[in-house]
C-alpha atoms as a PDB file:
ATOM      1  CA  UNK A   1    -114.454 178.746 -13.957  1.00  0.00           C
ATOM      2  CA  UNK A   2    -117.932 177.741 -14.843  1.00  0.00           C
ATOM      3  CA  UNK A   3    -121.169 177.803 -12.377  1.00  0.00           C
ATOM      4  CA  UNK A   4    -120.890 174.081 -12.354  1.00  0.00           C
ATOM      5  CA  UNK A   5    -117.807 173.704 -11.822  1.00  0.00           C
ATOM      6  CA  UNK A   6    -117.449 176.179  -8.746  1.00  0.00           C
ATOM      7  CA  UNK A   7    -120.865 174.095  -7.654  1.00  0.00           C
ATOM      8  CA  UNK A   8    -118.813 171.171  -7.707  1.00  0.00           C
ATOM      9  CA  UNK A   9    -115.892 172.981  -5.785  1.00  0.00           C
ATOM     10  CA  UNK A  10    -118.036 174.273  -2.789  1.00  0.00           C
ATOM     11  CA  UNK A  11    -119.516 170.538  -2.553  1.00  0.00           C
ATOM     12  CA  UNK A  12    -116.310 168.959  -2.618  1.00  0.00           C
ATOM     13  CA  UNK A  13    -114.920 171.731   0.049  1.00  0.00           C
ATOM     14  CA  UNK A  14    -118.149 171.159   2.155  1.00  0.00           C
ATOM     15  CA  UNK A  15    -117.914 167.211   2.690  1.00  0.00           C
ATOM     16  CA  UNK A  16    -113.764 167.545   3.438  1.00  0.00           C
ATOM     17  CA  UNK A  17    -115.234 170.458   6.285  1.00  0.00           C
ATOM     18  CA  UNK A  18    -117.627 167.636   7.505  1.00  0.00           C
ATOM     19  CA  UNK A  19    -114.900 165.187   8.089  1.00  0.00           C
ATOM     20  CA  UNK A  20    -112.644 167.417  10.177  1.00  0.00           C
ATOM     21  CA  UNK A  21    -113.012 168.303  13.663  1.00  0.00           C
ATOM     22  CA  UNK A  22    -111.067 171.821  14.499  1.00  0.00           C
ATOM     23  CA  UNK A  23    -111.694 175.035  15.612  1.00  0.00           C
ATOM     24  CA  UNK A  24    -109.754 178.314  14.517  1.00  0.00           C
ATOM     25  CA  UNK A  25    -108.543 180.148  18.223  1.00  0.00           C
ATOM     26  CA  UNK A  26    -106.337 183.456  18.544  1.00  0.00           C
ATOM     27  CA  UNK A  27    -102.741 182.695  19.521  1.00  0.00           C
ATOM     28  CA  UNK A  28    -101.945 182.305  23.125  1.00  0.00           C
ATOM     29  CA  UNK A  29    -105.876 180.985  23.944  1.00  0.00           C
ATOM     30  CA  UNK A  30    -106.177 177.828  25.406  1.00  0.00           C
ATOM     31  CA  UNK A  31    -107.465 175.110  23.173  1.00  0.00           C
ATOM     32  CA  UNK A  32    -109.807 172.940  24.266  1.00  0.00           C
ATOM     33  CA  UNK A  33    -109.618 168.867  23.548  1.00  0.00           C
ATOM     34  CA  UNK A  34    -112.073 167.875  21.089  1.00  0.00           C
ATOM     35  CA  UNK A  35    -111.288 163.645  21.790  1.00  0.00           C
ATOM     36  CA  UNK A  36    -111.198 164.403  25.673  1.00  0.00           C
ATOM     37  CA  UNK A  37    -114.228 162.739  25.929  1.00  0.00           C
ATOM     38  CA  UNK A  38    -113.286 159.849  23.710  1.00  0.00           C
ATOM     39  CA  UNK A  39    -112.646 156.065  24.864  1.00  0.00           C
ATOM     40  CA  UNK A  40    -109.848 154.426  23.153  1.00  0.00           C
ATOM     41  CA  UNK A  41    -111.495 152.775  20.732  1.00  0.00           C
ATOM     42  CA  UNK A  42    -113.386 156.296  19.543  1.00  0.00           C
ATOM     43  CA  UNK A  43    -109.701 158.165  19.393  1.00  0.00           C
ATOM     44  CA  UNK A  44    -108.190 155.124  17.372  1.00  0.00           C
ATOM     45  CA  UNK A  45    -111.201 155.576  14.991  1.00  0.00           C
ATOM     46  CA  UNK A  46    -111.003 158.892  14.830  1.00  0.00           C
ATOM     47  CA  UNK A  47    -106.881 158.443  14.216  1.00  0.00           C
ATOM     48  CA  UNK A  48    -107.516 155.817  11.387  1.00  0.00           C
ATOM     49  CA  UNK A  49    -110.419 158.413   9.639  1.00  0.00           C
ATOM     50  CA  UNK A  50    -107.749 160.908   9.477  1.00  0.00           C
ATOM     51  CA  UNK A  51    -105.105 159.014   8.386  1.00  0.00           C
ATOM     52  CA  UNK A  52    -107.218 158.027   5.523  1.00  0.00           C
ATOM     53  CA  UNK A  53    -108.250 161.252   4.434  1.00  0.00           C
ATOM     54  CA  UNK A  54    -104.565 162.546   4.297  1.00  0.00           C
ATOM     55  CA  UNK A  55    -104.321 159.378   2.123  1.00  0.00           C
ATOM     56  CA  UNK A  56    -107.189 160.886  -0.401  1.00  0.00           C
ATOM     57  CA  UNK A  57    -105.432 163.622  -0.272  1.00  0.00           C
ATOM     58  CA  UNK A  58    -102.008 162.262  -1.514  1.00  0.00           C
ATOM     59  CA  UNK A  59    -103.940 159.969  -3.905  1.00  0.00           C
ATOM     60  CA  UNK A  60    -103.018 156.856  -2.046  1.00  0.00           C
ATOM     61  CA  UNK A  61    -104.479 154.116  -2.461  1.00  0.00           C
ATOM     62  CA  UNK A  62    -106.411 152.421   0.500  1.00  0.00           C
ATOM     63  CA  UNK A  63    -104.394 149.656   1.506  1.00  0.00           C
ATOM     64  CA  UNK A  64    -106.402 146.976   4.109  1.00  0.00           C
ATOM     65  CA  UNK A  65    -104.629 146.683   7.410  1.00  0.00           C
ATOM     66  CA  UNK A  66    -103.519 142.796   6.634  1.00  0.00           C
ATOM     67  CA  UNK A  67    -101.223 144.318   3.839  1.00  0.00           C
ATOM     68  CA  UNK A  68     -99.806 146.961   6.113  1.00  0.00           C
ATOM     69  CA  UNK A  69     -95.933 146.081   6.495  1.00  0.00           C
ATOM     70  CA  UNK A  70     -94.858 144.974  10.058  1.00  0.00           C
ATOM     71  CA  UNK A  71     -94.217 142.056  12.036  1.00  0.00           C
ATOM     72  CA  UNK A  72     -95.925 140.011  14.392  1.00  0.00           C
ATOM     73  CA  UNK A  73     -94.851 138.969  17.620  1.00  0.00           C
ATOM     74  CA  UNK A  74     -96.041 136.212  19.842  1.00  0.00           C
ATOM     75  CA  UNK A  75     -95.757 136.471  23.256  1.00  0.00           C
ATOM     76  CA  UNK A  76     -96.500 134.537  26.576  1.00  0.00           C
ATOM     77  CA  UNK A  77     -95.793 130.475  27.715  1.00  0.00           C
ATOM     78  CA  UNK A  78     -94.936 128.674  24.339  1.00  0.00           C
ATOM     79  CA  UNK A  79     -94.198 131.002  22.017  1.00  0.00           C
ATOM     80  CA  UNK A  80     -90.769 130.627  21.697  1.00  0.00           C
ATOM     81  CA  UNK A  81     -89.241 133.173  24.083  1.00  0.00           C
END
């Protein structure tokens, strides 16, 4: 492997590192809760960010959330119930 191209490695392992959060504990120590602190709308972020790395990963494509498959459902007074 070339200088450049092990450059290019260690960059490349650097920015996935920044997107993580983790820690590495010994078995049997308690973990603590990196989102603890989080409101809703910070975990859901945080949910979505990993769900599209794991999709870089795979080598998926970034589909917007209009195309995602589903249905919609209407509820409340006049919707059909």
């Amino acid at each position: 492997m070339t200088t450049a191209a092990k450059q290019a490695r260690a960059e490349r392992a650097r920015r996935r590192r920044d997107l993580l959060v983790g820690e590495v504990a010994p078995l049997g120590t308690p973990k603590s809760l990196p989102y603890a602190t989080f409101s809703p709308e910070e975990r859901l972020a945080a949910a979505t960010r990993l769900i599209f790395y794991h999709m870089q990963i795979r080598g998926d494509a970034r589909v917007p959330r209009a195309e995602w498959p589903g249905e919609t459902f209407k509820c409340g007074p006049g919707s059909g119930q």
